[in-house]
C-alpha atoms as a PDB file:
ATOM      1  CA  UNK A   1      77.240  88.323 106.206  1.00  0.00           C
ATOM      2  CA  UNK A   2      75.570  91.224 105.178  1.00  0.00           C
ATOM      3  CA  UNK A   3      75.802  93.175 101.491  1.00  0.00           C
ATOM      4  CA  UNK A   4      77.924  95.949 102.754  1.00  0.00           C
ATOM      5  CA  UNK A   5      80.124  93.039 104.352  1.00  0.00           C
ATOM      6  CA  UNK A   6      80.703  91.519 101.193  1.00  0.00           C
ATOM      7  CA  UNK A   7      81.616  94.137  99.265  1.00  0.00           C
ATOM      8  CA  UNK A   8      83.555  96.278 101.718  1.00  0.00           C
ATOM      9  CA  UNK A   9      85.828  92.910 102.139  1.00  0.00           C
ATOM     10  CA  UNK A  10      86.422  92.780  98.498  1.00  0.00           C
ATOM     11  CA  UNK A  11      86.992  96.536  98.612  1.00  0.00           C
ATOM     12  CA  UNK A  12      89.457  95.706 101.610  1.00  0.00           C
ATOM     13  CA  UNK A  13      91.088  92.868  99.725  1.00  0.00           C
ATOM     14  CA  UNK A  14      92.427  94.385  96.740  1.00  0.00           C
ATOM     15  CA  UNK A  15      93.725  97.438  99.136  1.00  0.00           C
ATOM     16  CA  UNK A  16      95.444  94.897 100.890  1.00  0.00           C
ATOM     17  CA  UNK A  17      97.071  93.287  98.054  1.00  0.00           C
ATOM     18  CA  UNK A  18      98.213  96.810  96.842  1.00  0.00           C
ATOM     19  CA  UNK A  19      95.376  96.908  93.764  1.00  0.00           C
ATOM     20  CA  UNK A  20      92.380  98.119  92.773  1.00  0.00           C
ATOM     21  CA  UNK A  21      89.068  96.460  92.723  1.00  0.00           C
ATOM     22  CA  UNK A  22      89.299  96.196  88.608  1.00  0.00           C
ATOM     23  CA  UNK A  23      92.769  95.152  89.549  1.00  0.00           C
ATOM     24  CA  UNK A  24      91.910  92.575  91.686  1.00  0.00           C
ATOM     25  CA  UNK A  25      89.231  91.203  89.632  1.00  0.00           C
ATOM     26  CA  UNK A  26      91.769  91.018  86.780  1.00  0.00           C
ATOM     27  CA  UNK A  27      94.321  89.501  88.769  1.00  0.00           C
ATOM     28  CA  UNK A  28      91.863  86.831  89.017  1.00  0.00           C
ATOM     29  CA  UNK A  29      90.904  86.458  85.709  1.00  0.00           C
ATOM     30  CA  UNK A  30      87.570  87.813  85.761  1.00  0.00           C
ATOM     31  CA  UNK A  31      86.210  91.022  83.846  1.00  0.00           C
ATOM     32  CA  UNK A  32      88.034  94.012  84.958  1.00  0.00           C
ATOM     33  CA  UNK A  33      84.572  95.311  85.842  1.00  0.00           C
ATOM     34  CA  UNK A  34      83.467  92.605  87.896  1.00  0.00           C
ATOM     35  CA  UNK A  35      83.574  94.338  91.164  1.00  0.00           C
ATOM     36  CA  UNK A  36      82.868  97.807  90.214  1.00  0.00           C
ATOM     37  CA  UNK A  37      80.311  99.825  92.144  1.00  0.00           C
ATOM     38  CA  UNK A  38      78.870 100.294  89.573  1.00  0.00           C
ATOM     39  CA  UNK A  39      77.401  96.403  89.078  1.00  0.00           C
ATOM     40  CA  UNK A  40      76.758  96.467  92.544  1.00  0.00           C
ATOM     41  CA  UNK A  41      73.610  97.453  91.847  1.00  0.00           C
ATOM     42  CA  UNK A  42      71.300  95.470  89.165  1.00  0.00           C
ATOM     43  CA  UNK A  43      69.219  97.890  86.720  1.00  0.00           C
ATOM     44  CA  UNK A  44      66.031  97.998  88.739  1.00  0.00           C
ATOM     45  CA  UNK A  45      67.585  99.007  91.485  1.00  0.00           C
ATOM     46  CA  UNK A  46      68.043  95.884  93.382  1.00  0.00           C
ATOM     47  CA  UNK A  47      71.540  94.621  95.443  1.00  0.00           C
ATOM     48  CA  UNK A  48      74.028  92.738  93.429  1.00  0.00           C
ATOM     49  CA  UNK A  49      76.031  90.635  95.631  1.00  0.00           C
ATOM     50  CA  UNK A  50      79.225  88.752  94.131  1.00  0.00           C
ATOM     51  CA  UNK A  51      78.993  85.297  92.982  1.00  0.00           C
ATOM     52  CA  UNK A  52      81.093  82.453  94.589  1.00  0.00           C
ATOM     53  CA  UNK A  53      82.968  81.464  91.875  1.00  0.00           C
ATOM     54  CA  UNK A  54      84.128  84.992  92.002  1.00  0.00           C
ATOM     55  CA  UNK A  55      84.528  85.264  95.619  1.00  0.00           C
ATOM     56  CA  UNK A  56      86.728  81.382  95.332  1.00  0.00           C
ATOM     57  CA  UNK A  57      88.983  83.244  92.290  1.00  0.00           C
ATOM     58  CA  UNK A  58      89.548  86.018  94.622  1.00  0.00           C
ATOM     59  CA  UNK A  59      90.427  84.286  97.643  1.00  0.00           C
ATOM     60  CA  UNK A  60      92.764  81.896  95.586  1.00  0.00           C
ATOM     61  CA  UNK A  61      95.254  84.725  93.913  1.00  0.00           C
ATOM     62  CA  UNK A  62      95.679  86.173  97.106  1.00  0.00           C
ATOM     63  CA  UNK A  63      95.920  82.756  98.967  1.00  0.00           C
ATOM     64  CA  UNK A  64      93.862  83.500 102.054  1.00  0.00           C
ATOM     65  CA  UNK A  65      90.819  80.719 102.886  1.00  0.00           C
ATOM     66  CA  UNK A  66      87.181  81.786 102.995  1.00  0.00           C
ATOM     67  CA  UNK A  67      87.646  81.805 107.692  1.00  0.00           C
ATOM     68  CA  UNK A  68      89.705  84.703 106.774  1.00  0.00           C
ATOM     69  CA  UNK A  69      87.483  86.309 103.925  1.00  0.00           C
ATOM     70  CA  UNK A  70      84.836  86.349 106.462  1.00  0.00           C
ATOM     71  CA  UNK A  71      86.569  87.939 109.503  1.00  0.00           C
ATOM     72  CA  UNK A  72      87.828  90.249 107.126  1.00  0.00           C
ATOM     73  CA  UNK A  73      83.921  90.676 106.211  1.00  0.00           C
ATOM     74  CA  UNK A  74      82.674  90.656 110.205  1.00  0.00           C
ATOM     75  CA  UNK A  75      85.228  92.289 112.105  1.00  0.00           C
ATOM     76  CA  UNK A  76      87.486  94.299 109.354  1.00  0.00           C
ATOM     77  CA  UNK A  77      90.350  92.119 111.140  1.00  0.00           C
ATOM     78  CA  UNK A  78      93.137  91.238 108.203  1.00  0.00           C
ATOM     79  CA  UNK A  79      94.519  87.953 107.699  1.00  0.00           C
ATOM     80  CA  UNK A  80      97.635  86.685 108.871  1.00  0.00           C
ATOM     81  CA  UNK A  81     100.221  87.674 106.138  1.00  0.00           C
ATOM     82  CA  UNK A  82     103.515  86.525 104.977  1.00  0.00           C
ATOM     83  CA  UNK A  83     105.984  87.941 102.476  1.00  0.00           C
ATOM     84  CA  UNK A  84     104.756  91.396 103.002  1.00  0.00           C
ATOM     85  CA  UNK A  85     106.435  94.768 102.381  1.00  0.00           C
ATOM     86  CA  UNK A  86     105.155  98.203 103.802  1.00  0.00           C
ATOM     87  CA  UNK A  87     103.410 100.664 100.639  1.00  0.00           C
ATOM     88  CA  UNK A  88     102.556 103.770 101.598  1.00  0.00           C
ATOM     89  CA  UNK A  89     100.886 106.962  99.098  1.00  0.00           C
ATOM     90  CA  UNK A  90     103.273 108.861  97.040  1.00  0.00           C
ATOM     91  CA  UNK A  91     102.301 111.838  98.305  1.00  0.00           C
ATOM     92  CA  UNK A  92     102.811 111.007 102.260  1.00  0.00           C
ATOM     93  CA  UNK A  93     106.542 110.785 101.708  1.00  0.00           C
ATOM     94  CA  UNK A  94     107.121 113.637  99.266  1.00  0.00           C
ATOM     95  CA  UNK A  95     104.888 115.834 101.694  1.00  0.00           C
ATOM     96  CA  UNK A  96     106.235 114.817 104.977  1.00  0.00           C
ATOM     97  CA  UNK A  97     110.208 114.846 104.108  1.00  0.00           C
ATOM     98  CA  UNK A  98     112.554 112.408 105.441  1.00  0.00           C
ATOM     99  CA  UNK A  99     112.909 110.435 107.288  1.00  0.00           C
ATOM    100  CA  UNK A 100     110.530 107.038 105.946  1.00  0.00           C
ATOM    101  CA  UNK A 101     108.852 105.692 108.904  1.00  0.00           C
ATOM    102  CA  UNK A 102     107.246 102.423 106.982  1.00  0.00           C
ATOM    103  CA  UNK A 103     106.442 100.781 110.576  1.00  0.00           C
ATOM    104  CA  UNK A 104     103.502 102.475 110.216  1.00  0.00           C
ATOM    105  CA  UNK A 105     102.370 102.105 106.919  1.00  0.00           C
ATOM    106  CA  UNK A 106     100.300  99.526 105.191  1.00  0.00           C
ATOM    107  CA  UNK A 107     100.847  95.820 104.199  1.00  0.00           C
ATOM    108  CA  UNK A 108     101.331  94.302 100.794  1.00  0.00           C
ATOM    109  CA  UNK A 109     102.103  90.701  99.579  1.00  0.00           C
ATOM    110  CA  UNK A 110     105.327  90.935  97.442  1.00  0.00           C
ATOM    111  CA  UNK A 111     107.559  87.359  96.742  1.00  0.00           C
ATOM    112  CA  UNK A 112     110.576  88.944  97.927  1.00  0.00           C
ATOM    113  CA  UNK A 113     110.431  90.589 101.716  1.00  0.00           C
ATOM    114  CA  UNK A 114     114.191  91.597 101.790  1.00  0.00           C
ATOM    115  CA  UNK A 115     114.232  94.347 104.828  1.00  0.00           C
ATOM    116  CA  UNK A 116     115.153  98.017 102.648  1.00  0.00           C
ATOM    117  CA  UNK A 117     112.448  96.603 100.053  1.00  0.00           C
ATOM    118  CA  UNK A 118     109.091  99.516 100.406  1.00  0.00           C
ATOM    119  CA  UNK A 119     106.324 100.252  98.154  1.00  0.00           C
ATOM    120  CA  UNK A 120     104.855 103.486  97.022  1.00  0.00           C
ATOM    121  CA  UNK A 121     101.536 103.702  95.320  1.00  0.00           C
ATOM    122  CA  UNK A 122     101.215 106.867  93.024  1.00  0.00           C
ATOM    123  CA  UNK A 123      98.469 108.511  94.039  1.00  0.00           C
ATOM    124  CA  UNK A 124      99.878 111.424  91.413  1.00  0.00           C
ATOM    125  CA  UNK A 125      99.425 111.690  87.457  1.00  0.00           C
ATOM    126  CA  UNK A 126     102.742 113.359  87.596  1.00  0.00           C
ATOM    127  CA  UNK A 127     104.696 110.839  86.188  1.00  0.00           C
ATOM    128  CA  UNK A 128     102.416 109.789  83.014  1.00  0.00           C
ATOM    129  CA  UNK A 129     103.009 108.291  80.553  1.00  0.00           C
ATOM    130  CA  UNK A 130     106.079 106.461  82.090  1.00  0.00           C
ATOM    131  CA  UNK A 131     104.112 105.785  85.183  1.00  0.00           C
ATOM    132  CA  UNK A 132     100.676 106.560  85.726  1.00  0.00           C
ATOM    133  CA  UNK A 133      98.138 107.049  88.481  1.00  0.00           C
ATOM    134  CA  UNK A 134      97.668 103.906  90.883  1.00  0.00           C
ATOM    135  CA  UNK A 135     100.702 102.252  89.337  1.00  0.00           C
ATOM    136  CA  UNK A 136     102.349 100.668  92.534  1.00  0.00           C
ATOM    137  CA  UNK A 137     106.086 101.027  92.593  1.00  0.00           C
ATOM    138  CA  UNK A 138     108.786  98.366  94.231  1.00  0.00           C
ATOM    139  CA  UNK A 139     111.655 100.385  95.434  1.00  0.00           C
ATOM    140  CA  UNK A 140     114.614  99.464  97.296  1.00  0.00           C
ATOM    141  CA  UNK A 141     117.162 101.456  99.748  1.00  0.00           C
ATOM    142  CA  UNK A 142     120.761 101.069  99.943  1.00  0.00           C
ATOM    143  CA  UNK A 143     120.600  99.927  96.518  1.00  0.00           C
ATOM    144  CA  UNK A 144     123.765 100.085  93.733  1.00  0.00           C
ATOM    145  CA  UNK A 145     122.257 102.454  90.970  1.00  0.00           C
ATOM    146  CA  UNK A 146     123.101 101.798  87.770  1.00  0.00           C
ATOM    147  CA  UNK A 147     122.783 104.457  84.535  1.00  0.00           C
ATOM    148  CA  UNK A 148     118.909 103.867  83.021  1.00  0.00           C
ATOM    149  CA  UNK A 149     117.787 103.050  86.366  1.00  0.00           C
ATOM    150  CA  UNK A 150     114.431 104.325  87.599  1.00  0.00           C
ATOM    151  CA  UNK A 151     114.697 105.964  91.646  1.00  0.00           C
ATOM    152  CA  UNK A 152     113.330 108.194  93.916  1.00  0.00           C
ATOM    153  CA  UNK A 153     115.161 110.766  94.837  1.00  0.00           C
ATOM    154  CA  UNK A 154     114.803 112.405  98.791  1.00  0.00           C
ATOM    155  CA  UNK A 155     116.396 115.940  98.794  1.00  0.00           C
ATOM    156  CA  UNK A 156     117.080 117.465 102.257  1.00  0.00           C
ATOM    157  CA  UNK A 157     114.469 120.201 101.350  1.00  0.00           C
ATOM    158  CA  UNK A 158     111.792 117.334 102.188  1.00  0.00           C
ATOM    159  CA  UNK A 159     110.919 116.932  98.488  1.00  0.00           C
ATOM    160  CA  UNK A 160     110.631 113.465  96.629  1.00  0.00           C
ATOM    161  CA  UNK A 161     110.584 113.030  92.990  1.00  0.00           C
ATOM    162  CA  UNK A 162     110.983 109.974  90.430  1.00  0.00           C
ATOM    163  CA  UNK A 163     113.779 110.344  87.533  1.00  0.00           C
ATOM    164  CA  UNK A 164     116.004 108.278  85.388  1.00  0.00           C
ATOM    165  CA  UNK A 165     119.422 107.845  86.537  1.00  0.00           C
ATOM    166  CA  UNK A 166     122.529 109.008  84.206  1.00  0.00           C
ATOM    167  CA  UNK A 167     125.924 109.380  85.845  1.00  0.00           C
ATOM    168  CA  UNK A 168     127.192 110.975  88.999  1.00  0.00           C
ATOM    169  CA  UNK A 169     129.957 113.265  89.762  1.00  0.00           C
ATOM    170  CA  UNK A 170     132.066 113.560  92.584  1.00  0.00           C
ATOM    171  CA  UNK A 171     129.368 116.746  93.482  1.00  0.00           C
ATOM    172  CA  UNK A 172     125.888 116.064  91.312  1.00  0.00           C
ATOM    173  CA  UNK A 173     123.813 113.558  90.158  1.00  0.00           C
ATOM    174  CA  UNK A 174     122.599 113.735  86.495  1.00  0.00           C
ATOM    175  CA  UNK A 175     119.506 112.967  86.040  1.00  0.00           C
ATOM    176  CA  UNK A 176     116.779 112.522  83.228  1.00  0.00           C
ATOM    177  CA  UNK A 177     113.249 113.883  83.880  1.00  0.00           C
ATOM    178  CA  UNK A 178     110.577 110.990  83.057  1.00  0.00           C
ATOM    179  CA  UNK A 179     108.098 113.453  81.996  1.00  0.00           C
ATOM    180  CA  UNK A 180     110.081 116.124  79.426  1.00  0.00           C
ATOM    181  CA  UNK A 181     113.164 113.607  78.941  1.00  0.00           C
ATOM    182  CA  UNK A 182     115.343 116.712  79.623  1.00  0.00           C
ATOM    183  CA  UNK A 183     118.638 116.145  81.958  1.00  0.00           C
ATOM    184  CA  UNK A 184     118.795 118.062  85.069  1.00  0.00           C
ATOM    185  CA  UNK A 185     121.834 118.764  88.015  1.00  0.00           C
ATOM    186  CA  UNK A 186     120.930 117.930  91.377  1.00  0.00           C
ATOM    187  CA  UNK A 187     123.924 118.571  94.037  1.00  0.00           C
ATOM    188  CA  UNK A 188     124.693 115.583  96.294  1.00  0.00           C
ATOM    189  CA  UNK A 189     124.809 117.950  98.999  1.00  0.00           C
ATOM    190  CA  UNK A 190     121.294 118.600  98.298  1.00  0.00           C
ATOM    191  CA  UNK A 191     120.517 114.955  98.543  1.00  0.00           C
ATOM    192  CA  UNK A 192     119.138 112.682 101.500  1.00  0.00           C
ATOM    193  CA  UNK A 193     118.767 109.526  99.881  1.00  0.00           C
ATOM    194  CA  UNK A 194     118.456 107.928  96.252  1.00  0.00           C
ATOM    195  CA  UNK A 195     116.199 104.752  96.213  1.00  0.00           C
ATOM    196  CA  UNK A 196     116.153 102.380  92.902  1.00  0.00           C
ATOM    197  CA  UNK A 197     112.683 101.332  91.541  1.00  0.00           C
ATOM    198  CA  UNK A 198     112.976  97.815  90.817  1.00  0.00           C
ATOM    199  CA  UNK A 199     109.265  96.956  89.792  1.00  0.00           C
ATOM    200  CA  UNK A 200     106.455  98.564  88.513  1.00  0.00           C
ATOM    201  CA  UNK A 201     102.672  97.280  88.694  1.00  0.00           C
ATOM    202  CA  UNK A 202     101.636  98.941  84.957  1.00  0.00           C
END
């Protein structure tokens, strides 16, 4: 395998796996900066390539063998996944509106593949400090909210935003705004869907 190889199947792992290269590296309990490009190259200029005890840590959190590291390396071709849940950007489903179409988004590992469970990485600073950029969020439709709860809400306008649940009423939702803390009316009628956050990656 070449050096671009190498490091664009690292690169391709973490993705995969719904992290970061930092992230991945920390999942494995190496140095957060272990795979950044920025030690990919040595100080005079030379290729750094990754050692194989990090490669082995890598390949063991995310319990794929090294035949599959290297087609992932050679041909870009993914290995065979279980317990997966689509993730898709933040942005892609508060630009295009409903309705989700997660057959065509990405793959993820996550322990519990339940049908209505998605994920949605925020590719936004929006949100921070209660969630910030890159933090990948669990959520699940057809879910019972309960007051406190975090969800995304999916008005029929096509917009998508992230609050904190209070009460409803038999015409609005009451909701707290993560960012300002200040409580806001939304009219169910105004409403397409209401999906509860049950995990957060941060």
């Amino acid at each position: 395998m070449k050096y671009e190889q190498i490091w664009s199947a690292v690169d391709k792992l973490a993705r995969i796996n719904g992290l970061s290269p930092s992230g991945l590296a920390k999942k494995a309990g190496l140095d957060a900066t272990t795979f950044n490009k920025s030690k990919r190259i040595r100080p005079d200029g030379k290729q750094r390539w990754p050692s194989l005890d990090s490669i082995n840590k890598i390949l063991e959190v995310c319990n794929i063998g090294f035949e599959d590291f290297y087609n992932l390396a050679e041909t870009g071709k993914e290995p065979e996944r279980s317990n997966t849940i689509p993730v898709t950007e933040f942005s892609s489903v508060s630009e295009a509106g409903m309705p989700l179409n997660p057959e065509k988004w990405n793959k993820i590992r996550f322990p519990d593949c339940t049908a209505d469970i998605y994920a949605l990485e925020l590719d936004t600073d929006a949100y921070a400090p209660a969630y910030k950029q890159d933090t990948l969020l669990v959520l699940a439709e057809n879910s019972e909210i309960r007051r406190s709860d975090k969800i995304c809400l999916y008005k029929k306008d096509g917009s998508a935003n992230l609050y904190e649940f209070i009460r409803r009423s038999p015409s609005t939702l009451e909701l707290c705004d993560l960012n300002s803390k200040e409580n806001i009316s939304v009219r169910l009628n105004d409403v397409a869907q209401i999906n509860r956050i049950l995990w957060a990656s941060q």
